[in-house]
PDB file of N, CA and C in Angstrom:
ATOM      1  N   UNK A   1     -11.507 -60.713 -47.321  1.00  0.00           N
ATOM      2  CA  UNK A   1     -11.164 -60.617 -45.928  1.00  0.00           C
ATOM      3  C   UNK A   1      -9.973 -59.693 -45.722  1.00  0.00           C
ATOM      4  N   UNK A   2      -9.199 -60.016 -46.687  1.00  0.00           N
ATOM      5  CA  UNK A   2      -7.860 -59.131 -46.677  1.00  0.00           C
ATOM      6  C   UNK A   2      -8.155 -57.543 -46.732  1.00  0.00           C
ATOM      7  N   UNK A   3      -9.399 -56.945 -47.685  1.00  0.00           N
ATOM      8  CA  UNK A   3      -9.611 -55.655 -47.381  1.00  0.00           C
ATOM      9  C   UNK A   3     -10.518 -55.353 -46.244  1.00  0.00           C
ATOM     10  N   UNK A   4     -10.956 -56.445 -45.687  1.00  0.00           N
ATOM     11  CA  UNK A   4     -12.076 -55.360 -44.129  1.00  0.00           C
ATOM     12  C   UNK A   4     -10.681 -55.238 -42.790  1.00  0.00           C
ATOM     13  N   UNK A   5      -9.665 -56.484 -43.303  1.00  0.00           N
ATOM     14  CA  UNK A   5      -8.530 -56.559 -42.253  1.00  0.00           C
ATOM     15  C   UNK A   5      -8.045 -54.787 -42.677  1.00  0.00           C
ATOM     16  N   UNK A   6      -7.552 -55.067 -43.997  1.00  0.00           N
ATOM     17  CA  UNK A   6      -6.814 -53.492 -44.217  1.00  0.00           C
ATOM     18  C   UNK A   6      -7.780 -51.783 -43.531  1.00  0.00           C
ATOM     19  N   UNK A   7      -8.907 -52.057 -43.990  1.00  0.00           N
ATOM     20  CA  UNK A   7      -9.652 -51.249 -43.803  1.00  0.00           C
ATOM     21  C   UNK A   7      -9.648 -51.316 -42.040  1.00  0.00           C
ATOM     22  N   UNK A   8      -9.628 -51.915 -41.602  1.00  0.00           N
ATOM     23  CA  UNK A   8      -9.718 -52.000 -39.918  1.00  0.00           C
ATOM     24  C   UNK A   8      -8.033 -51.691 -39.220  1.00  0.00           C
ATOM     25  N   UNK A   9      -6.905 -52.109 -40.060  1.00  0.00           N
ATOM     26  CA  UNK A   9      -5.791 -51.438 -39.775  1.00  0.00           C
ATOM     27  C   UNK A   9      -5.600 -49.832 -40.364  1.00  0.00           C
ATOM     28  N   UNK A  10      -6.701 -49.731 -41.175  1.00  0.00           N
ATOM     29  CA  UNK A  10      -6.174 -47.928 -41.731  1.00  0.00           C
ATOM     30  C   UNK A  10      -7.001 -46.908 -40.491  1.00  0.00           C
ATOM     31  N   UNK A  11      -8.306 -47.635 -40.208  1.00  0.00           N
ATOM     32  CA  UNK A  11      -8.830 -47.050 -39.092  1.00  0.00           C
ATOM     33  C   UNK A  11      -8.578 -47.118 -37.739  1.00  0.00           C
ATOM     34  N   UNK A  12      -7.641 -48.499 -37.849  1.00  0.00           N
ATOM     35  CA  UNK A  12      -6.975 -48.007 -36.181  1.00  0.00           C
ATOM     36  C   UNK A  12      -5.690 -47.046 -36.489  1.00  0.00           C
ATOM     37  N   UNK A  13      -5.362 -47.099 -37.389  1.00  0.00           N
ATOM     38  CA  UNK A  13      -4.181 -46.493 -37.855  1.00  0.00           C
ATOM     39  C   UNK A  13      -4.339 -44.414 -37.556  1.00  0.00           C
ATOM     40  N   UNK A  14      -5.664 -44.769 -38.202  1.00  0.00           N
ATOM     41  CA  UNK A  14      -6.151 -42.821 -38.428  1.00  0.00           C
ATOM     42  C   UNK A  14      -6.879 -42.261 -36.755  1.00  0.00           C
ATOM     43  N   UNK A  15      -7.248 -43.701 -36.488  1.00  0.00           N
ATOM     44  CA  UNK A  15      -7.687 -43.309 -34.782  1.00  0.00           C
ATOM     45  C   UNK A  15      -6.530 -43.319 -33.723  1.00  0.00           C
ATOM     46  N   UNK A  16      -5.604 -43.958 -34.383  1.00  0.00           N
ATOM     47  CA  UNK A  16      -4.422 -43.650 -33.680  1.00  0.00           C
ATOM     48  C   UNK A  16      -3.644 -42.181 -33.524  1.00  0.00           C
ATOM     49  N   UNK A  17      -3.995 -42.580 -35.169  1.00  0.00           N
ATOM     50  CA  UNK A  17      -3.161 -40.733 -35.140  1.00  0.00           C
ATOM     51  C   UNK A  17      -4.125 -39.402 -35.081  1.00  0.00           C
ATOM     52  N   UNK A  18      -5.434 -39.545 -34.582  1.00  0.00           N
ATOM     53  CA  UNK A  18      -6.181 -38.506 -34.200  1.00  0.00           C
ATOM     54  C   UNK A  18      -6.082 -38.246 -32.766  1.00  0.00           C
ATOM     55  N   UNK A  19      -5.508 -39.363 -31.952  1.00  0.00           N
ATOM     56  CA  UNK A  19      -5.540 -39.441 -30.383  1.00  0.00           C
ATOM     57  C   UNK A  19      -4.514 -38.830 -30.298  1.00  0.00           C
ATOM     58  N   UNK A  20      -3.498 -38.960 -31.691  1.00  0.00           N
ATOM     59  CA  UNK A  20      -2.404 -38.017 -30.938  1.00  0.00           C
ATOM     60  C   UNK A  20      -2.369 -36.834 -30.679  1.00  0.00           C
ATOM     61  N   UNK A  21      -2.981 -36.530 -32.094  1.00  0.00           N
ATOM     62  CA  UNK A  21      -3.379 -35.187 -32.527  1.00  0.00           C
ATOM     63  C   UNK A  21      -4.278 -34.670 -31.435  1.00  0.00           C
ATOM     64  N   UNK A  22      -5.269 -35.500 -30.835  1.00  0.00           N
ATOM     65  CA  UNK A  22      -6.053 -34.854 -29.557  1.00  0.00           C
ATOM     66  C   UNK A  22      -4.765 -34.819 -28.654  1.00  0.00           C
ATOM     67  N   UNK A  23      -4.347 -35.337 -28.005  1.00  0.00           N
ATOM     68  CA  UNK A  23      -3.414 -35.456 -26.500  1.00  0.00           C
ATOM     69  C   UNK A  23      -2.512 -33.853 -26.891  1.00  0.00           C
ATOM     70  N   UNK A  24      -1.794 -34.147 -28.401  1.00  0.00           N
ATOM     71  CA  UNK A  24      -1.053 -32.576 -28.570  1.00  0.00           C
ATOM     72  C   UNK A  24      -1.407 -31.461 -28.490  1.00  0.00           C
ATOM     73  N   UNK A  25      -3.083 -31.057 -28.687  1.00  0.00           N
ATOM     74  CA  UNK A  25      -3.813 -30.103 -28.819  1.00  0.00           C
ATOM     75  C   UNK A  25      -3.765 -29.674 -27.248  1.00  0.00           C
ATOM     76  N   UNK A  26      -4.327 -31.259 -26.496  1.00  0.00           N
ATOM     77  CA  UNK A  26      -4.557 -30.602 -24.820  1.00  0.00           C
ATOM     78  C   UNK A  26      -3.298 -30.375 -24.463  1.00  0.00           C
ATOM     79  N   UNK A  27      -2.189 -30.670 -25.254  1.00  0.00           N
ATOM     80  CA  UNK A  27      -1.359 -30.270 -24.105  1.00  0.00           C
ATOM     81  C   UNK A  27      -0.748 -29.284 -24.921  1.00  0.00           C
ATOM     82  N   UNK A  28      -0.949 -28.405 -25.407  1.00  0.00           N
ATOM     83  CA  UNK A  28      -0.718 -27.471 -26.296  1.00  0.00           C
ATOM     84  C   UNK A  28      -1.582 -26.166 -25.190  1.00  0.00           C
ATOM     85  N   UNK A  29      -2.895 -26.734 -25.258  1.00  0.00           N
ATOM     86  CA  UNK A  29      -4.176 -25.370 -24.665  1.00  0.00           C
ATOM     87  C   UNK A  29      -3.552 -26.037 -23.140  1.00  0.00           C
ATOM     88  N   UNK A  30      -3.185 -27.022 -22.897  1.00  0.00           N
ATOM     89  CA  UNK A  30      -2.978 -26.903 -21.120  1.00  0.00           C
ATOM     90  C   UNK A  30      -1.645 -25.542 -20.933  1.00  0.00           C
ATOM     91  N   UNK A  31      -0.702 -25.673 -21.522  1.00  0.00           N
ATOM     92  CA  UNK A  31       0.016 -24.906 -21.805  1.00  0.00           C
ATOM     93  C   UNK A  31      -0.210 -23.407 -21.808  1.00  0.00           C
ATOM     94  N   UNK A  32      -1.266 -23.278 -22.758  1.00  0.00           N
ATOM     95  CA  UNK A  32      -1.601 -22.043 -23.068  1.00  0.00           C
ATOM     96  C   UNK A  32      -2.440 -21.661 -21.646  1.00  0.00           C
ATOM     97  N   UNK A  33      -3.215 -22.652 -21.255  1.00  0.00           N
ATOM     98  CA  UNK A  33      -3.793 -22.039 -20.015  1.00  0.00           C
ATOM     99  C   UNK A  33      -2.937 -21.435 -18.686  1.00  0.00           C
ATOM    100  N   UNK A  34      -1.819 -22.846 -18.904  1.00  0.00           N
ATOM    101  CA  UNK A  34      -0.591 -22.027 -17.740  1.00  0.00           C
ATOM    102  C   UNK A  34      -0.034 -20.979 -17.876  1.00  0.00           C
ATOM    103  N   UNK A  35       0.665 -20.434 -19.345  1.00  0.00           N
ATOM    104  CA  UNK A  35       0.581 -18.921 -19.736  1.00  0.00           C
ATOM    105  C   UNK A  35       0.101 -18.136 -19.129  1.00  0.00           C
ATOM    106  N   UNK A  36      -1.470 -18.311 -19.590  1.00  0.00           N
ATOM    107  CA  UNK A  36      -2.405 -17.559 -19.063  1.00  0.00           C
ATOM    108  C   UNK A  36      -2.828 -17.516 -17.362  1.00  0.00           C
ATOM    109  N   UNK A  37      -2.311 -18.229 -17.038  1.00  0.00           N
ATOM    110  CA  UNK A  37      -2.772 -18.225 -15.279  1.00  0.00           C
ATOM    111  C   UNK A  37      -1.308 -17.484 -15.006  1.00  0.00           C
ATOM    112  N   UNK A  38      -0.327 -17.509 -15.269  1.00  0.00           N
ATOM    113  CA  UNK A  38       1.015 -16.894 -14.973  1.00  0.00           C
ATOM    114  C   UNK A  38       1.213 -15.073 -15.473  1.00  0.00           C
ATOM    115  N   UNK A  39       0.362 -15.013 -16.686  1.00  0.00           N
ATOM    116  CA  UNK A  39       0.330 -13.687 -17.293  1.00  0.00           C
ATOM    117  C   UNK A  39      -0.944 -12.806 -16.038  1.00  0.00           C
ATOM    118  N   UNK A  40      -2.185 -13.993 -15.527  1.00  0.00           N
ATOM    119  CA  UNK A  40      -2.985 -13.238 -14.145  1.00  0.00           C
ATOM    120  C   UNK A  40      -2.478 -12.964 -13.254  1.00  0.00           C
ATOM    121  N   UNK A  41      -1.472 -13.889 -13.182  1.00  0.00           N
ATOM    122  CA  UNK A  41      -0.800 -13.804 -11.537  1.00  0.00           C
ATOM    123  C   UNK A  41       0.246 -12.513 -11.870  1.00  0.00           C
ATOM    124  N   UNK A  42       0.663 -12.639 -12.614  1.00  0.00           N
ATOM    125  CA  UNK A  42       1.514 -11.207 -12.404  1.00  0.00           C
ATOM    126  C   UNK A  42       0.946 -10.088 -12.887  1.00  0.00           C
ATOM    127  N   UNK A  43      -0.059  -9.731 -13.410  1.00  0.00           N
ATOM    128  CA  UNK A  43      -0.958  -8.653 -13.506  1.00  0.00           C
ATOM    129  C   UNK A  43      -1.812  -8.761 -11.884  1.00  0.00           C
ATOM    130  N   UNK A  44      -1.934  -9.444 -11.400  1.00  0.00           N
ATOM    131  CA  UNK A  44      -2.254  -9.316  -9.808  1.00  0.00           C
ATOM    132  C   UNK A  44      -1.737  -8.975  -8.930  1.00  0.00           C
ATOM    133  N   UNK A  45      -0.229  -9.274  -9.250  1.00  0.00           N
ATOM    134  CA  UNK A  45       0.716  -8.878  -8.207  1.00  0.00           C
ATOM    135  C   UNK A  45       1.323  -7.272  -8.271  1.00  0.00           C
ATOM    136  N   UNK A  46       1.098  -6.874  -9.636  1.00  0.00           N
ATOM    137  CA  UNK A  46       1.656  -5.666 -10.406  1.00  0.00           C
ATOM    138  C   UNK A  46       0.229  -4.845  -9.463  1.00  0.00           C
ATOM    139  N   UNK A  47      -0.865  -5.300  -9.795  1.00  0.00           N
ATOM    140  CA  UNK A  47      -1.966  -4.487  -9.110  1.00  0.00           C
ATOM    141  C   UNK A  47      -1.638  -4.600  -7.615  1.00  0.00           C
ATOM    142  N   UNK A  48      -1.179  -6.121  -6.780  1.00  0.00           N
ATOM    143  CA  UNK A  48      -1.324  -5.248  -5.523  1.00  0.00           C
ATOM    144  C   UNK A  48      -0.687  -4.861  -5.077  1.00  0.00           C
ATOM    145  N   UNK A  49       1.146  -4.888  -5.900  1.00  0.00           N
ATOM    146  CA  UNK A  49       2.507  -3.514  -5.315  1.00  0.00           C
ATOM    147  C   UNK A  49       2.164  -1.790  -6.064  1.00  0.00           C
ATOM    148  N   UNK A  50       0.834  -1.514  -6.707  1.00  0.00           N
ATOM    149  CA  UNK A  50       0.575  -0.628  -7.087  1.00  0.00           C
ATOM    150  C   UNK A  50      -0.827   0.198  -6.077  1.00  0.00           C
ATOM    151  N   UNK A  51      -1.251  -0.797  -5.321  1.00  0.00           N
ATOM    152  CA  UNK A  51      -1.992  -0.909  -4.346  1.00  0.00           C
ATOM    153  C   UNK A  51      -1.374  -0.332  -3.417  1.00  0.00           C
ATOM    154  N   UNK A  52      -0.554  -1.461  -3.192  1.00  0.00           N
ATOM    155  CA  UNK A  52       0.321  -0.699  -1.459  1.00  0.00           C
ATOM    156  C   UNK A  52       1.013   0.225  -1.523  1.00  0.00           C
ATOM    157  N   UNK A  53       1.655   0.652  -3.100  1.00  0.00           N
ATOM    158  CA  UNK A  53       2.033   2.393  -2.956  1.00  0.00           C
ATOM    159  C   UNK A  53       1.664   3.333  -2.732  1.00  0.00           C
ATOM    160  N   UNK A  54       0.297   2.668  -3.153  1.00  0.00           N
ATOM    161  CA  UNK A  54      -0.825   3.951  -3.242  1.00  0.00           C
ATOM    162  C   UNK A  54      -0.753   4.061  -1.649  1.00  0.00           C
ATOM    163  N   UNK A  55      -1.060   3.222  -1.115  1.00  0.00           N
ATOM    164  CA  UNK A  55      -1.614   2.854   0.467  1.00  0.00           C
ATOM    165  C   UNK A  55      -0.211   3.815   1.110  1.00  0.00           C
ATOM    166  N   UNK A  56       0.923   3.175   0.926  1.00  0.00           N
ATOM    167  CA  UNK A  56       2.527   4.196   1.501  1.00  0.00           C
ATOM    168  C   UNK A  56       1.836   5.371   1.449  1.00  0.00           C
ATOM    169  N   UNK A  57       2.110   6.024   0.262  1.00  0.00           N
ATOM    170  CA  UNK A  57       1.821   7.314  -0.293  1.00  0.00           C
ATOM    171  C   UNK A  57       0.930   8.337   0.513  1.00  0.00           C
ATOM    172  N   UNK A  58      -0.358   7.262   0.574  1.00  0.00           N
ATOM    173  CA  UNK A  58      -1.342   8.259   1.142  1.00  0.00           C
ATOM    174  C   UNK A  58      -1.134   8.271   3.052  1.00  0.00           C
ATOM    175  N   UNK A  59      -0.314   7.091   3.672  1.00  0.00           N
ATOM    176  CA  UNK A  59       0.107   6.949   4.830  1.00  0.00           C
ATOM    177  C   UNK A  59       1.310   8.350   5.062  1.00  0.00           C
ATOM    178  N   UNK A  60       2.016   8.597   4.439  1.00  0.00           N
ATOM    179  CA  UNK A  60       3.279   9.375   4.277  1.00  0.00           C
ATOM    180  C   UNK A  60       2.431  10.687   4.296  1.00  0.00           C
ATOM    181  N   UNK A  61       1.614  10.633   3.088  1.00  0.00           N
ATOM    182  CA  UNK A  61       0.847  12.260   3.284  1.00  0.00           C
ATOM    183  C   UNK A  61       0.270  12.642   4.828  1.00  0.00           C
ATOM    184  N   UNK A  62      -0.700  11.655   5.049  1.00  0.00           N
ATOM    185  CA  UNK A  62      -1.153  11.657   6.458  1.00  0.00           C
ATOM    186  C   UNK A  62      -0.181  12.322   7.871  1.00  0.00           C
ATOM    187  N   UNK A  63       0.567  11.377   7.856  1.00  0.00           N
ATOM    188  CA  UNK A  63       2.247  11.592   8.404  1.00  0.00           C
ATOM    189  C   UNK A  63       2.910  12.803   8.145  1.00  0.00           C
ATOM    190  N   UNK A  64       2.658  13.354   7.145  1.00  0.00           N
ATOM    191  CA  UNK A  64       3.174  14.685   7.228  1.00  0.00           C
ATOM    192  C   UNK A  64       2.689  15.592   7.704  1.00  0.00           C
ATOM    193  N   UNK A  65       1.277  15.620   7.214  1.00  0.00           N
ATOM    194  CA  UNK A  65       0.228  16.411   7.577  1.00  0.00           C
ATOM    195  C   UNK A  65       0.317  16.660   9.021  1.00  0.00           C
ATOM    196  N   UNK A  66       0.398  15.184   9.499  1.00  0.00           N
ATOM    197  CA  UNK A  66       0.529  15.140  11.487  1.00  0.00           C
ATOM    198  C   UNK A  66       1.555  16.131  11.240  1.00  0.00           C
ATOM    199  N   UNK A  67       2.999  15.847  11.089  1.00  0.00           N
ATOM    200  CA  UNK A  67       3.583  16.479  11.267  1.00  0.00           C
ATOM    201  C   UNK A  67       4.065  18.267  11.330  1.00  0.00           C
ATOM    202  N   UNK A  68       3.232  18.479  10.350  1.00  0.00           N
ATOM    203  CA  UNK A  68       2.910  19.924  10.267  1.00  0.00           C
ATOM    204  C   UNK A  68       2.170  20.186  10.951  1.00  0.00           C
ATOM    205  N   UNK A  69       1.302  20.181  11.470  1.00  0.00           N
ATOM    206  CA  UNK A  69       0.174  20.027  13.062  1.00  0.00           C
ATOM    207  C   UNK A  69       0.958  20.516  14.037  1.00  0.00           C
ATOM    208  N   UNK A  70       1.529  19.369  13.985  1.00  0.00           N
ATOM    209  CA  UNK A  70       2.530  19.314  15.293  1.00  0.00           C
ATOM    210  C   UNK A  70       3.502  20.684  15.586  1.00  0.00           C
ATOM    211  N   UNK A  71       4.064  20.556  14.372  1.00  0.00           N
ATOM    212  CA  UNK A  71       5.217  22.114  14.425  1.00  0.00           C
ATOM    213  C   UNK A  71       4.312  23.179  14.384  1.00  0.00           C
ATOM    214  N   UNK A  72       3.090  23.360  13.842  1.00  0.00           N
ATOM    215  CA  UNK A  72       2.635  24.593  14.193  1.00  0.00           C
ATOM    216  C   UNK A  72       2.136  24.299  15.955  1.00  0.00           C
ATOM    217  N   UNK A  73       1.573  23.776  16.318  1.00  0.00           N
ATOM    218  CA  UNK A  73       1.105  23.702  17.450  1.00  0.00           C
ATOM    219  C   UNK A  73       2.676  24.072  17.713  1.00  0.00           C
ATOM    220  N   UNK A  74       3.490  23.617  18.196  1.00  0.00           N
ATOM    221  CA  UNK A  74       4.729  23.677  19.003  1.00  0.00           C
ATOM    222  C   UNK A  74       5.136  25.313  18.728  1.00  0.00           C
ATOM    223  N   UNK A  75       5.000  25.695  17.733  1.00  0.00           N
ATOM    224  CA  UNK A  75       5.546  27.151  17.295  1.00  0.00           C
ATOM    225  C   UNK A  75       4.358  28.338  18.131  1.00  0.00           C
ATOM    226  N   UNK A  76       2.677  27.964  18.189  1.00  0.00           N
ATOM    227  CA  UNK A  76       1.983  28.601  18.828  1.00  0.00           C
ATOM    228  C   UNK A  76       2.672  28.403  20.121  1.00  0.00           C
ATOM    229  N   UNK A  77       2.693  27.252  20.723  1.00  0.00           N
ATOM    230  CA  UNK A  77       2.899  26.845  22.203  1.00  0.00           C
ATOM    231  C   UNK A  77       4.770  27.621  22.832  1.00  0.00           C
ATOM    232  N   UNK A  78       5.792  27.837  21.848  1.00  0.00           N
ATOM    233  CA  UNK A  78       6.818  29.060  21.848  1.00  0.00           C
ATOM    234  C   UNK A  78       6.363  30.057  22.033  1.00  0.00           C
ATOM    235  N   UNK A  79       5.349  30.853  20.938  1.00  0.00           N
ATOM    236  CA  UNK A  79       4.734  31.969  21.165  1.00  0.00           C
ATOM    237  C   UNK A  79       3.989  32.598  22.148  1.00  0.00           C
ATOM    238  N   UNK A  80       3.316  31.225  22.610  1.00  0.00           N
ATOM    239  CA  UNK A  80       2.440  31.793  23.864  1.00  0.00           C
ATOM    240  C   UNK A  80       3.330  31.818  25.092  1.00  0.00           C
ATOM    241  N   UNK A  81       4.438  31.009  25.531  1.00  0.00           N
ATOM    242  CA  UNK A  81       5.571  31.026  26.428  1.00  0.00           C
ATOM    243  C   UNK A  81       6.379  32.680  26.446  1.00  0.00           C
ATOM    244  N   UNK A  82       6.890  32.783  25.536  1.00  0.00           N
ATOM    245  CA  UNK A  82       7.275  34.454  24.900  1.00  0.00           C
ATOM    246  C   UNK A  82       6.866  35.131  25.493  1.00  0.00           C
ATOM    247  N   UNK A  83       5.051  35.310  24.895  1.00  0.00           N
ATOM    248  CA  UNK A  83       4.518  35.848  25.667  1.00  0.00           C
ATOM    249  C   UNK A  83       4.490  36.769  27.115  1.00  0.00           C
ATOM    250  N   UNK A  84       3.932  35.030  27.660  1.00  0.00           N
ATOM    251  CA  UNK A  84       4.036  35.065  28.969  1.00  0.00           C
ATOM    252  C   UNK A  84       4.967  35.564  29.955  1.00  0.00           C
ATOM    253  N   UNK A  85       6.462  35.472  28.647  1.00  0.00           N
ATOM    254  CA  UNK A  85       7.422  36.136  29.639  1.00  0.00           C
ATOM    255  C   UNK A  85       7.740  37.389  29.969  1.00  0.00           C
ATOM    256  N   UNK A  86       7.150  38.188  28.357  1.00  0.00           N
ATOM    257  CA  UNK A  86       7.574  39.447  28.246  1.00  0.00           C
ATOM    258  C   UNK A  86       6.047  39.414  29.341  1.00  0.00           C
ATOM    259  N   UNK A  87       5.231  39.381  29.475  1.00  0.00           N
ATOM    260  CA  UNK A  87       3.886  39.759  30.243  1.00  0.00           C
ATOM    261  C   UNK A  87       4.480  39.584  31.325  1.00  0.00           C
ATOM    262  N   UNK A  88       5.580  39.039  31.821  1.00  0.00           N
ATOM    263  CA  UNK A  88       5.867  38.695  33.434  1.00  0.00           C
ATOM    264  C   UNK A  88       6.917  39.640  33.877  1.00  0.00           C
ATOM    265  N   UNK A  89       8.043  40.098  32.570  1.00  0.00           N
ATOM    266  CA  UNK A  89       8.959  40.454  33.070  1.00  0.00           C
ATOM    267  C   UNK A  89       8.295  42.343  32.914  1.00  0.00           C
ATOM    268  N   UNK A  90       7.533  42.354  32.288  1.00  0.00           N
ATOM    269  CA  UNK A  90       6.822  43.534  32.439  1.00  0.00           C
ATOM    270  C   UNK A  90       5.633  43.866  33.985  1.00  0.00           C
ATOM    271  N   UNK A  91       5.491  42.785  34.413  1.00  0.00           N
ATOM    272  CA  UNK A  91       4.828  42.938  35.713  1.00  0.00           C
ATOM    273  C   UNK A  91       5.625  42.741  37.098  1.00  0.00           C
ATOM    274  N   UNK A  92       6.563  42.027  36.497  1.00  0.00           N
ATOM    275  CA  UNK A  92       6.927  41.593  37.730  1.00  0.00           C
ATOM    276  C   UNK A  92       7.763  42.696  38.860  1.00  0.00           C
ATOM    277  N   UNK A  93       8.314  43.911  38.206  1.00  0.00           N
ATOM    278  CA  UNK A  93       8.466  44.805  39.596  1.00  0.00           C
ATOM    279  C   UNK A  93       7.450  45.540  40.504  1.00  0.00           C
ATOM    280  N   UNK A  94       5.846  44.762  39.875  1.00  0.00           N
ATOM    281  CA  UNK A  94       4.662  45.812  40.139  1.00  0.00           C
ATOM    282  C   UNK A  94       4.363  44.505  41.390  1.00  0.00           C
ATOM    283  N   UNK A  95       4.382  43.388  40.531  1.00  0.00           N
ATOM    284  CA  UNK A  95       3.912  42.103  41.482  1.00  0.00           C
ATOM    285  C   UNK A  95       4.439  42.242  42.683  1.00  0.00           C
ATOM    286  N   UNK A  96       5.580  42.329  42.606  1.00  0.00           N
ATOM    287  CA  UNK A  96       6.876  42.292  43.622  1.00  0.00           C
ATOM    288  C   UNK A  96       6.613  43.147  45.295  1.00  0.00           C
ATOM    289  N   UNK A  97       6.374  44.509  44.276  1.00  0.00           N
ATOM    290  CA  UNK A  97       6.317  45.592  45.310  1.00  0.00           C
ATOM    291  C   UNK A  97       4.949  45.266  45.987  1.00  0.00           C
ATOM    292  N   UNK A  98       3.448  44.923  45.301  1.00  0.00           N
ATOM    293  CA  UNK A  98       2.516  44.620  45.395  1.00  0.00           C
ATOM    294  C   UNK A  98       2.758  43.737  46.615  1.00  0.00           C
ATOM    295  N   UNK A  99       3.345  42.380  46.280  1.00  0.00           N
ATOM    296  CA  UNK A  99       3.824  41.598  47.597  1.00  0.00           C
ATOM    297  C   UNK A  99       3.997  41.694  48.536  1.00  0.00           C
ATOM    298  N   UNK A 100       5.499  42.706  48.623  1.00  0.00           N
ATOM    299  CA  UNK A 100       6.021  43.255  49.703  1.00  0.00           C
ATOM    300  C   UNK A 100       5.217  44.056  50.517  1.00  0.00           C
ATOM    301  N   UNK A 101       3.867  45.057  49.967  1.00  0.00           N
ATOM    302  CA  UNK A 101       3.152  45.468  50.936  1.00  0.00           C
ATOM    303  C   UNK A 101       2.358  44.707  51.395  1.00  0.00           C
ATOM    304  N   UNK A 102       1.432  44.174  50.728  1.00  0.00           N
ATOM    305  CA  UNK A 102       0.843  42.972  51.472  1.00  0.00           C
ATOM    306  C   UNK A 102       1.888  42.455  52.852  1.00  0.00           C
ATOM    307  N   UNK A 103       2.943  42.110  52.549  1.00  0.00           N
ATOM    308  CA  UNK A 103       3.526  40.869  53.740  1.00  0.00           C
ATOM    309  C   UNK A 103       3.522  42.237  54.874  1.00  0.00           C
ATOM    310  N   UNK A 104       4.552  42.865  54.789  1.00  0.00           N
ATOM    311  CA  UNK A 104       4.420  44.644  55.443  1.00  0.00           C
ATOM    312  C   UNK A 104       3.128  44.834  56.036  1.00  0.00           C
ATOM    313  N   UNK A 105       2.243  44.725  55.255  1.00  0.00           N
ATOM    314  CA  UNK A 105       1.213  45.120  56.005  1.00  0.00           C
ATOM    315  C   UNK A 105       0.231  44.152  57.036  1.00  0.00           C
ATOM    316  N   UNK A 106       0.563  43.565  56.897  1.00  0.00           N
ATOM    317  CA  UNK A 106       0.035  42.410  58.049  1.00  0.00           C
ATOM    318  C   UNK A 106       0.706  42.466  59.275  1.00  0.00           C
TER     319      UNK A 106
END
């Protein structure tokens, strides 16, 4: 009797210490899984501040682009004013006189 008792304390004994050995393992790989969910999350976050630079970047190009638009338009829209003036101040003693007979002649 004394050895099925022993034999039944060595096997709660070895099932004891396999449960531990299980519980250390999971919490060993739970571990490792949190690692691993922490090593995704910041490879996610690295991707989406590499994302939104991209996104700046190509907003800024855009933005410039307007901007160069803009100054040429504004530099045509000088030019054509110029123009207009030298075209006016070159007509305008013809306009003038032109005028004056008209009103004169009525």
């Amino acid at each position: 009797m004394n050895e099925v008792t022993q034999k039944i304390i060595d096997l709660d004994s070895k099932t004891t210490h396999m449960k531990k050995k299980n519980e250390e393992l999971l919490r060993k790989k739970k571990f490792e899984g949190q690692d691993k969910v922490q090593e995704l999350e910041r490879q996610l976050l690295k991707e989406f501040h590499e994302e939104g630079e991209k996104a700046y970047r190509e907003a800024l190009k855009e933005t410039d682009s307007t901007l160069e638009s803009i100054e040429k338009i504004k530099k045509e829209y000088e030019s054509h004013i110029q123009n207009t003036d030298e075209v006016y101040s070159k007509i305008k003693y013809d306009l003038i006189e032109t005028l004056w007979e008209d009103i004169v002649a009525e």
